[in-house]
C-alpha atoms as a PDB file:
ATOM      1  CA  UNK A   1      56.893 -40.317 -19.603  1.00  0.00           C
ATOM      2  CA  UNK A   2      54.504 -42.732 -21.479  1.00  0.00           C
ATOM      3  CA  UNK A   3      51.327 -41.401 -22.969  1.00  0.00           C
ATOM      4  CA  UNK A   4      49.327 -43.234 -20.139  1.00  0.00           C
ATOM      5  CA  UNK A   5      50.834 -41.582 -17.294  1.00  0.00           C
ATOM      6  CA  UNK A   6      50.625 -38.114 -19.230  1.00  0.00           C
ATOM      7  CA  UNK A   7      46.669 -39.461 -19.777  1.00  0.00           C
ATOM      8  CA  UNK A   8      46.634 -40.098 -15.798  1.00  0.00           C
ATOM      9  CA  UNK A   9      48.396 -36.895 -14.632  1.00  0.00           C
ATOM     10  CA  UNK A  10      45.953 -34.756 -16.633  1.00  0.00           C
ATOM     11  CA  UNK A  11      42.921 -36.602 -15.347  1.00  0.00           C
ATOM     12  CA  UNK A  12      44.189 -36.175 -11.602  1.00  0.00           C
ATOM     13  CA  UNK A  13      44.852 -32.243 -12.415  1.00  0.00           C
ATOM     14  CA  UNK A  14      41.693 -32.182 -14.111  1.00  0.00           C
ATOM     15  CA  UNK A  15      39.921 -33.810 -10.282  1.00  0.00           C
ATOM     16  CA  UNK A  16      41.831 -31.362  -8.647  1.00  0.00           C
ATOM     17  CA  UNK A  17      40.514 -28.479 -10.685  1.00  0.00           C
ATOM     18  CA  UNK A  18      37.161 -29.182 -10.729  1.00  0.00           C
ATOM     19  CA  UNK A  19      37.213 -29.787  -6.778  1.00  0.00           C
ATOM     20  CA  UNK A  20      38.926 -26.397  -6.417  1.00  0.00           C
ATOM     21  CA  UNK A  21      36.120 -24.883  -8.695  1.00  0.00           C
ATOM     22  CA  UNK A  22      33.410 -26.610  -6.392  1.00  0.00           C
ATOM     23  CA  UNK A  23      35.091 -25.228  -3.349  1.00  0.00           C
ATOM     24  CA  UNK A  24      34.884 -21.648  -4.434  1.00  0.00           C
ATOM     25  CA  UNK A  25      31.626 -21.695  -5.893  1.00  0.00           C
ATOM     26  CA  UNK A  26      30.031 -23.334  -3.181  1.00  0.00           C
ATOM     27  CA  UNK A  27      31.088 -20.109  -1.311  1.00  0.00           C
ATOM     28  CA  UNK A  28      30.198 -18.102  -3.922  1.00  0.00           C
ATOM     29  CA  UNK A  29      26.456 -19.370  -3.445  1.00  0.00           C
ATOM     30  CA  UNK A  30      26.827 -19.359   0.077  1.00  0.00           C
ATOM     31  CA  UNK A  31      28.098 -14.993   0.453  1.00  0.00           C
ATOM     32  CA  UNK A  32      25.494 -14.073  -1.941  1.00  0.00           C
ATOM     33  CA  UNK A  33      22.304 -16.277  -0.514  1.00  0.00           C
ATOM     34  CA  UNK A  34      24.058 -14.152   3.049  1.00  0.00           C
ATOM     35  CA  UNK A  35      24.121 -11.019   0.743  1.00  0.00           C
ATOM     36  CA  UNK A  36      20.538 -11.279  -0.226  1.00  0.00           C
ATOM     37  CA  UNK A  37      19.520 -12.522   3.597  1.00  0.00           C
ATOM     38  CA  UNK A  38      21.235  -9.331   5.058  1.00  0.00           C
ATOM     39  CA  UNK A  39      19.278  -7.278   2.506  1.00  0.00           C
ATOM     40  CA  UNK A  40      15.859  -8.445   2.730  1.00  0.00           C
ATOM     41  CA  UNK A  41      16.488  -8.029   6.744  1.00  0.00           C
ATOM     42  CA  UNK A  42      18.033  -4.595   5.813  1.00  0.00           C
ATOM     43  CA  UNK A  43      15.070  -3.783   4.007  1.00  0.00           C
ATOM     44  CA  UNK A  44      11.891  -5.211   6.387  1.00  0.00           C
ATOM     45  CA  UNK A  45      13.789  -3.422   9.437  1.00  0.00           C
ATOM     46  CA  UNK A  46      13.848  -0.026   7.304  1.00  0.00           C
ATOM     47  CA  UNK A  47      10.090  -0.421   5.910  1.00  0.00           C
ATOM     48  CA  UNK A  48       9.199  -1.212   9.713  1.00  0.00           C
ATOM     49  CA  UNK A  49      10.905   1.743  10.845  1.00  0.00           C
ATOM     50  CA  UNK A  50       9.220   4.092   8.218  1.00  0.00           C
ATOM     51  CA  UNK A  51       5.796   2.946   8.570  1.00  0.00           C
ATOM     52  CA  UNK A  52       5.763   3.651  12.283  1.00  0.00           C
ATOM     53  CA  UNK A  53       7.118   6.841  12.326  1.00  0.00           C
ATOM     54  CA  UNK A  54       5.003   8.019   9.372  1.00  0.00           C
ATOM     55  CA  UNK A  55       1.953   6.066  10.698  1.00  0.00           C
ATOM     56  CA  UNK A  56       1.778   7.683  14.161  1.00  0.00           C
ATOM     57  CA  UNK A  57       1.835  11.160  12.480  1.00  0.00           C
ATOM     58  CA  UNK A  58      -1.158  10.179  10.915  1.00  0.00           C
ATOM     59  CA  UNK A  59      -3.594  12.759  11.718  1.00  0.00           C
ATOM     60  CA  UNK A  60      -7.858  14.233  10.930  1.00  0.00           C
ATOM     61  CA  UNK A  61      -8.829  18.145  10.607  1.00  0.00           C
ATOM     62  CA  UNK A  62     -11.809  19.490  10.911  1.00  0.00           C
ATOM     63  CA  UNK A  63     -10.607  22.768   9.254  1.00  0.00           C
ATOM     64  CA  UNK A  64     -13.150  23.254   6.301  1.00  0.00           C
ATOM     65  CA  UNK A  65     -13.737  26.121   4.260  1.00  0.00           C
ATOM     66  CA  UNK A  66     -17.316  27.693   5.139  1.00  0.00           C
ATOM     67  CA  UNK A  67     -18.478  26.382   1.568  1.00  0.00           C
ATOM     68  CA  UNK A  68     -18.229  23.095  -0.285  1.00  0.00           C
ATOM     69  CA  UNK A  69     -17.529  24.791  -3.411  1.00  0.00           C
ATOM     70  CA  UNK A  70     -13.818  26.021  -1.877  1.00  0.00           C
ATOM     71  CA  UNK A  71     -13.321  22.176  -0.233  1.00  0.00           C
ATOM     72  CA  UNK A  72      -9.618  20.896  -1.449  1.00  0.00           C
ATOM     73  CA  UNK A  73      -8.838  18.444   0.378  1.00  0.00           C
ATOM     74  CA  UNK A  74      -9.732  15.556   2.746  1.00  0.00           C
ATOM     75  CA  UNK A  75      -7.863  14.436   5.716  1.00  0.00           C
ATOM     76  CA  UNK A  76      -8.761  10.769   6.502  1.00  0.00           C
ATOM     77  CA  UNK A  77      -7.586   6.952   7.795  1.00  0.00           C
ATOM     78  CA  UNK A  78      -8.442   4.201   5.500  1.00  0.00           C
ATOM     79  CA  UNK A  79      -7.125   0.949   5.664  1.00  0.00           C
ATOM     80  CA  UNK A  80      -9.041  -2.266   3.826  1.00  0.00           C
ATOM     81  CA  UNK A  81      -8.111  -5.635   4.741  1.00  0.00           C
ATOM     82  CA  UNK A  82      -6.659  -7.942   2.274  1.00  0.00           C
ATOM     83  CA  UNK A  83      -5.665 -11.828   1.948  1.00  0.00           C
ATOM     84  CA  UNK A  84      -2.527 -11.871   3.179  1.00  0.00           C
ATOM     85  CA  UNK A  85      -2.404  -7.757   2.184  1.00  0.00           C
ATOM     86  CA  UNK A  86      -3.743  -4.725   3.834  1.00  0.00           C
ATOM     87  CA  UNK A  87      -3.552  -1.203   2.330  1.00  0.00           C
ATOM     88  CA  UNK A  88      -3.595   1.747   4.447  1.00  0.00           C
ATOM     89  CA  UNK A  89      -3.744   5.174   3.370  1.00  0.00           C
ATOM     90  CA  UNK A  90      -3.783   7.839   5.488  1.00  0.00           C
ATOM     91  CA  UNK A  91      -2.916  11.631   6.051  1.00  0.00           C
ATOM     92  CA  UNK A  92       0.098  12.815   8.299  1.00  0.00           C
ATOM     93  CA  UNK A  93       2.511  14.971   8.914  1.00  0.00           C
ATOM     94  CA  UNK A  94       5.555  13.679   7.702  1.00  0.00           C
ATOM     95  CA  UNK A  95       6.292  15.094   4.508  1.00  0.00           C
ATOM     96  CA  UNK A  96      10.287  15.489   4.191  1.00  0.00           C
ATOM     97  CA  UNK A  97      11.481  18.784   1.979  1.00  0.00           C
ATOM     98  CA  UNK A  98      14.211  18.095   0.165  1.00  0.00           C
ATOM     99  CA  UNK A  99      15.363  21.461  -1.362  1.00  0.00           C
ATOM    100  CA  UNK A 100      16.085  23.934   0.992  1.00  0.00           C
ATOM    101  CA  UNK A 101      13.843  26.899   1.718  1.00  0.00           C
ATOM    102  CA  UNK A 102      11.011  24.866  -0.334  1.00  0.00           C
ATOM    103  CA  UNK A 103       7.668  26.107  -0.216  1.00  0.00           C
ATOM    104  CA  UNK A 104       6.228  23.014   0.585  1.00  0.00           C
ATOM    105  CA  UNK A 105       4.129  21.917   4.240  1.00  0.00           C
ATOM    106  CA  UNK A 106       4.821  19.122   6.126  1.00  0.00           C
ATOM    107  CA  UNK A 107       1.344  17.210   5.645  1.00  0.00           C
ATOM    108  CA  UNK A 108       1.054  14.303   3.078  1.00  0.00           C
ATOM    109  CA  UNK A 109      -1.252  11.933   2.123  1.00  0.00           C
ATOM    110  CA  UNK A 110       0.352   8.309   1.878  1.00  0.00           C
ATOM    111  CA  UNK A 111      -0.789   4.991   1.080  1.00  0.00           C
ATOM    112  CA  UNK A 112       0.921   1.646   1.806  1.00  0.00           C
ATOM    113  CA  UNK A 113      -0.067  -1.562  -0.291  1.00  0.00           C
ATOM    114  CA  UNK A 114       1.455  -4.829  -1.812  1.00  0.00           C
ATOM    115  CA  UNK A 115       1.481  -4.237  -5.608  1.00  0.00           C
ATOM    116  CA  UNK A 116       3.165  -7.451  -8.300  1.00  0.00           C
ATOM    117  CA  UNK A 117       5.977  -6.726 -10.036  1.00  0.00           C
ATOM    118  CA  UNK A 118       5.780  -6.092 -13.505  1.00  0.00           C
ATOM    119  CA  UNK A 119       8.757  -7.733 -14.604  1.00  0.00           C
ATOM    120  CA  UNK A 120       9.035 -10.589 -12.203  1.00  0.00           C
ATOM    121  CA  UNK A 121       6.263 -13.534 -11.923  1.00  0.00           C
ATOM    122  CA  UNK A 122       5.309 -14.198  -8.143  1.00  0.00           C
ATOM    123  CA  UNK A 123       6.892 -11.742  -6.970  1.00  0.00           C
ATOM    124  CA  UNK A 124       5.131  -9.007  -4.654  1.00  0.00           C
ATOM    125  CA  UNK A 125       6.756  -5.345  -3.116  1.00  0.00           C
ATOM    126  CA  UNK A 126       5.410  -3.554  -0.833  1.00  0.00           C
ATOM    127  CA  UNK A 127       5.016   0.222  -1.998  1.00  0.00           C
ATOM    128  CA  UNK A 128       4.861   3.401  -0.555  1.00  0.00           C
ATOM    129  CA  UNK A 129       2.515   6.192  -2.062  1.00  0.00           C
ATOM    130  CA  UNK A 130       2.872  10.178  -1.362  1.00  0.00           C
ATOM    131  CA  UNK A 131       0.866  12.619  -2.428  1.00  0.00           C
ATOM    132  CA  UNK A 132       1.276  16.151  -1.306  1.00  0.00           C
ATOM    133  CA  UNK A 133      -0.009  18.302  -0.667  1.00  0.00           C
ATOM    134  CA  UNK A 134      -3.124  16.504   0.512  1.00  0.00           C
ATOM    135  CA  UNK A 135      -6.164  16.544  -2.078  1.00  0.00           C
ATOM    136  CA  UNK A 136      -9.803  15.058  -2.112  1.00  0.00           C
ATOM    137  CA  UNK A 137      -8.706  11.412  -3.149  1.00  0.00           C
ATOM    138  CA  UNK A 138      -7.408   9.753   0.158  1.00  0.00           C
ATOM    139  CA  UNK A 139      -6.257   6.584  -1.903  1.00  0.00           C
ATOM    140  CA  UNK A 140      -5.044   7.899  -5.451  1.00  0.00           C
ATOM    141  CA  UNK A 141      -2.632  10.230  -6.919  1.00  0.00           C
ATOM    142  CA  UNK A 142       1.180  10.752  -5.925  1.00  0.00           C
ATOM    143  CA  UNK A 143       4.625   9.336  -6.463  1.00  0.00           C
ATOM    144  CA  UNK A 144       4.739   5.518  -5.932  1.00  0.00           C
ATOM    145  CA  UNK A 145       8.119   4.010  -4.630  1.00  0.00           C
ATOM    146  CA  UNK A 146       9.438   0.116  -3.612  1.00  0.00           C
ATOM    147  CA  UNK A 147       9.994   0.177  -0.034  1.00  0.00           C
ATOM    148  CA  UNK A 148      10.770  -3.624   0.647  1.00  0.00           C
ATOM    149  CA  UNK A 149      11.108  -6.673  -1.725  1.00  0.00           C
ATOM    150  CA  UNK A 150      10.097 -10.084  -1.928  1.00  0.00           C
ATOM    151  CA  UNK A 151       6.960  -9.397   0.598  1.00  0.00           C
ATOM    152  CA  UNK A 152       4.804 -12.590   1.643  1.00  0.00           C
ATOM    153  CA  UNK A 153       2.317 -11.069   4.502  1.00  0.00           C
ATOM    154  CA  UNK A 154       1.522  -7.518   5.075  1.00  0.00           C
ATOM    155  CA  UNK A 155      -0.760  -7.108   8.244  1.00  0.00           C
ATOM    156  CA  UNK A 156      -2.010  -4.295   9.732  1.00  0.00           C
ATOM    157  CA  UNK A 157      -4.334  -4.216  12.898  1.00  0.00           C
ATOM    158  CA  UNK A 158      -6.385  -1.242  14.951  1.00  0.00           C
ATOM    159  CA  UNK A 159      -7.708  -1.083  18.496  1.00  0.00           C
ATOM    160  CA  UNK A 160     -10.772   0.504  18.693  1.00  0.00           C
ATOM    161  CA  UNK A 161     -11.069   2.742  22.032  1.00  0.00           C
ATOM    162  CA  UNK A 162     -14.726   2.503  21.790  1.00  0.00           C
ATOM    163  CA  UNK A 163     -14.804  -1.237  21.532  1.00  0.00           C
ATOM    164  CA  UNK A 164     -11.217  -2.256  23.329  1.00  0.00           C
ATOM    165  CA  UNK A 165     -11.008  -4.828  20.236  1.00  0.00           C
ATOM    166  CA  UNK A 166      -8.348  -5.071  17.396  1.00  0.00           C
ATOM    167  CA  UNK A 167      -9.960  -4.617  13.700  1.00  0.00           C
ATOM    168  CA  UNK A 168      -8.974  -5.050  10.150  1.00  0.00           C
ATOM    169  CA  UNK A 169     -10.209  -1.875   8.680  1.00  0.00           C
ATOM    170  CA  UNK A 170     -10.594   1.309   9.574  1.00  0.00           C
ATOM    171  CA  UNK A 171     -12.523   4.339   7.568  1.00  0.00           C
ATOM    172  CA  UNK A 172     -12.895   7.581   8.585  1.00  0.00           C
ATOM    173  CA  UNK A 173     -14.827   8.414   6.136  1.00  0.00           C
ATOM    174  CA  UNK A 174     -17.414   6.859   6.592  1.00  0.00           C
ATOM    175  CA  UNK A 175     -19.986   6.934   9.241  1.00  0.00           C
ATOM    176  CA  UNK A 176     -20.353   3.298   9.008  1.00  0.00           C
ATOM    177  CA  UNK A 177     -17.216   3.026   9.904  1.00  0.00           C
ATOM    178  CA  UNK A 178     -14.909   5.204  12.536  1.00  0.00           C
ATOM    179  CA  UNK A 179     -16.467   8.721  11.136  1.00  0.00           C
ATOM    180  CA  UNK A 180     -13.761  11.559  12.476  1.00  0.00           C
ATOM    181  CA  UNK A 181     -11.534   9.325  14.733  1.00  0.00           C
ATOM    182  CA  UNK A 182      -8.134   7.314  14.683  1.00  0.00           C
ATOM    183  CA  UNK A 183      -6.986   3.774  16.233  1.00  0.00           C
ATOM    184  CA  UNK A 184      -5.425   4.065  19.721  1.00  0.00           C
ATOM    185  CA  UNK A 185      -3.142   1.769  19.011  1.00  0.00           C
ATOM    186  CA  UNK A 186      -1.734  -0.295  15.995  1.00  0.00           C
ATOM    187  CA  UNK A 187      -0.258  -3.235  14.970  1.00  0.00           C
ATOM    188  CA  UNK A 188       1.912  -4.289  12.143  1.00  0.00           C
ATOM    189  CA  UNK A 189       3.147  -7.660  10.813  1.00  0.00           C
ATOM    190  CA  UNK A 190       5.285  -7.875   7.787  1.00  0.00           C
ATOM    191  CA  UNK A 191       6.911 -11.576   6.759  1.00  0.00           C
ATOM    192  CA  UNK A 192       9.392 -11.610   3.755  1.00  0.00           C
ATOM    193  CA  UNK A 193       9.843 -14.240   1.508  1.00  0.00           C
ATOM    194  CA  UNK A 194      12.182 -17.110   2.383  1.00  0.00           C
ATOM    195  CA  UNK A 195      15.629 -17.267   0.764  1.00  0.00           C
ATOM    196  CA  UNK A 196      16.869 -21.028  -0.128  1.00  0.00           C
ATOM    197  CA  UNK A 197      18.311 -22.593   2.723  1.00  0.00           C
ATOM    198  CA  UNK A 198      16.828 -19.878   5.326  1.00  0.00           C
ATOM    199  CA  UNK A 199      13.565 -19.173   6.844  1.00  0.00           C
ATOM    200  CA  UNK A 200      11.578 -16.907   5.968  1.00  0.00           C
ATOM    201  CA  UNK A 201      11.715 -13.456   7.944  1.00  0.00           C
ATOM    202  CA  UNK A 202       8.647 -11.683  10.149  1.00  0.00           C
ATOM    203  CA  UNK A 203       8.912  -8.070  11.414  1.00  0.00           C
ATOM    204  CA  UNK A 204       6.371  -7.037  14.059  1.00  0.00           C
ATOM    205  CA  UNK A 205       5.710  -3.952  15.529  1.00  0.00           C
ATOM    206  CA  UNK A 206       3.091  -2.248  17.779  1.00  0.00           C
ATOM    207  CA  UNK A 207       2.659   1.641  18.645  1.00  0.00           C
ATOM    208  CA  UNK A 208       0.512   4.191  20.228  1.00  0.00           C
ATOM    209  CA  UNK A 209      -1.453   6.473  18.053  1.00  0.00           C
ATOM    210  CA  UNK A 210      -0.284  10.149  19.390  1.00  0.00           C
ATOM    211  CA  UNK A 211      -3.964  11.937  18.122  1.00  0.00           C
ATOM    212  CA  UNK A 212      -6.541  10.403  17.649  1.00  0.00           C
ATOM    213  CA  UNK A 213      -9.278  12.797  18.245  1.00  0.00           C
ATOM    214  CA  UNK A 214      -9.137  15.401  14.797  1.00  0.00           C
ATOM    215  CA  UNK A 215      -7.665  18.821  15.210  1.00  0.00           C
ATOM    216  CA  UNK A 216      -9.916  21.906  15.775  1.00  0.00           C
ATOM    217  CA  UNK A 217      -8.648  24.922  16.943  1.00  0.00           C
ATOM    218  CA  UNK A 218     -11.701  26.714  16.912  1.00  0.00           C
ATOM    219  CA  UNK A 219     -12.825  24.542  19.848  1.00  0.00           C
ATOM    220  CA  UNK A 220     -11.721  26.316  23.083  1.00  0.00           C
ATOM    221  CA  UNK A 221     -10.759  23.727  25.710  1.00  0.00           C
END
């Protein structure tokens, strides 16, 4: 063989090769932009699932101790409307025990809310924060955790029995707002941030509200 058809068959090898190597990283690109697809969708259907179920547990008390001096804690429904975010926080029963025979009631206080991620420019997660057992701070204290990535819209919506119209925010709290009663029914929208090459990804769900008048057993019915 002359040195030009050595130079040629290397060149053709070195075509070959570098087609293979497009081949397989083309669907190398391709299984992880499905990998990260499946788990954004993975994680919006979970966060959906969790915030209804803990959501329609929500509930008010009108247990109080007979002075202000022995008060502890404070039941309530707060959510504040955001651009795109909302924050709800909120008491309920859905406290999970994790150690068996734990001394520990089922009522929590939890907050959802879009927070930025500290490491990571533009790039939003919606949280979820526990505190129990419930104190006097409706919207502080507790253990905060990532519930869902990569979060674009987080929408959350109340119909007022009084008024039959959907709302933004909701207080308990306050008697400006809905003093000592909950949302019939709620609403939540949560859109996750495109992937390249896919669209980006919108969970909605709407539920009854199983109380929403605040529990006193004193009250004989």
């Amino acid at each position: 063989m002359t040195l030009l058809e050595v130079l040629v068959s290397v060149a053709i090898l070195a075509m070959i090769a570098l087609l293979i190597y497009g081949a397989f990283d083309s669907v190398s690109r391709g299984k992880k932009a499905e990998e990260m697809r499946a788990d954004r969708a993975r994680q919006g259907r979970e966060a959906m699932q969790r915030m209804v179920r803990e959501i329609s547990s929500a509930f008010l008390s009108m247990h109080q101790p007979p002075t202000t001096a022995l008060l502890t804690r404070q039941t309530a429904f707060i959510a504040v409307a955001g651009s795109p975010y909302t924050r709800i926080d909120f008491s309920a029963f859905a406290h999970r025990r994790y150690e068996r025979d734990a001394k520990e009631s089922d009522e929590s206080e939890i907050g959802y809310f879009v927070s930025d991620d500290p490491d990571i420019q533009d790039k939003h997660d919606l949280v979820r924060r526990e505190q129990s057992p419930i104190d006097m701070y409706p919207g502080k204290g507790g253990v905060v955790n990532v519930v869902a990535e990569n979060v674009d819209i987080f929408n959350v919506k109340f119909l007022d029995p009084t008024t039959g119209l959907w709302t933004e925010r909701w207080d308990t709290t306050q008697t400006s707002g809905q003093p000592n009663r909950l949302p019939i029914e709620v609403r939540i929208s949560l859109t996750m941030k495109a992937i390249p090459g896919a669209a980006a990804q919108t969970y909605v769900a709407k539920f009854m509200m199983p109380m929403q008048s605040p529990l006193n057993f004193g009250i004989s019915r």
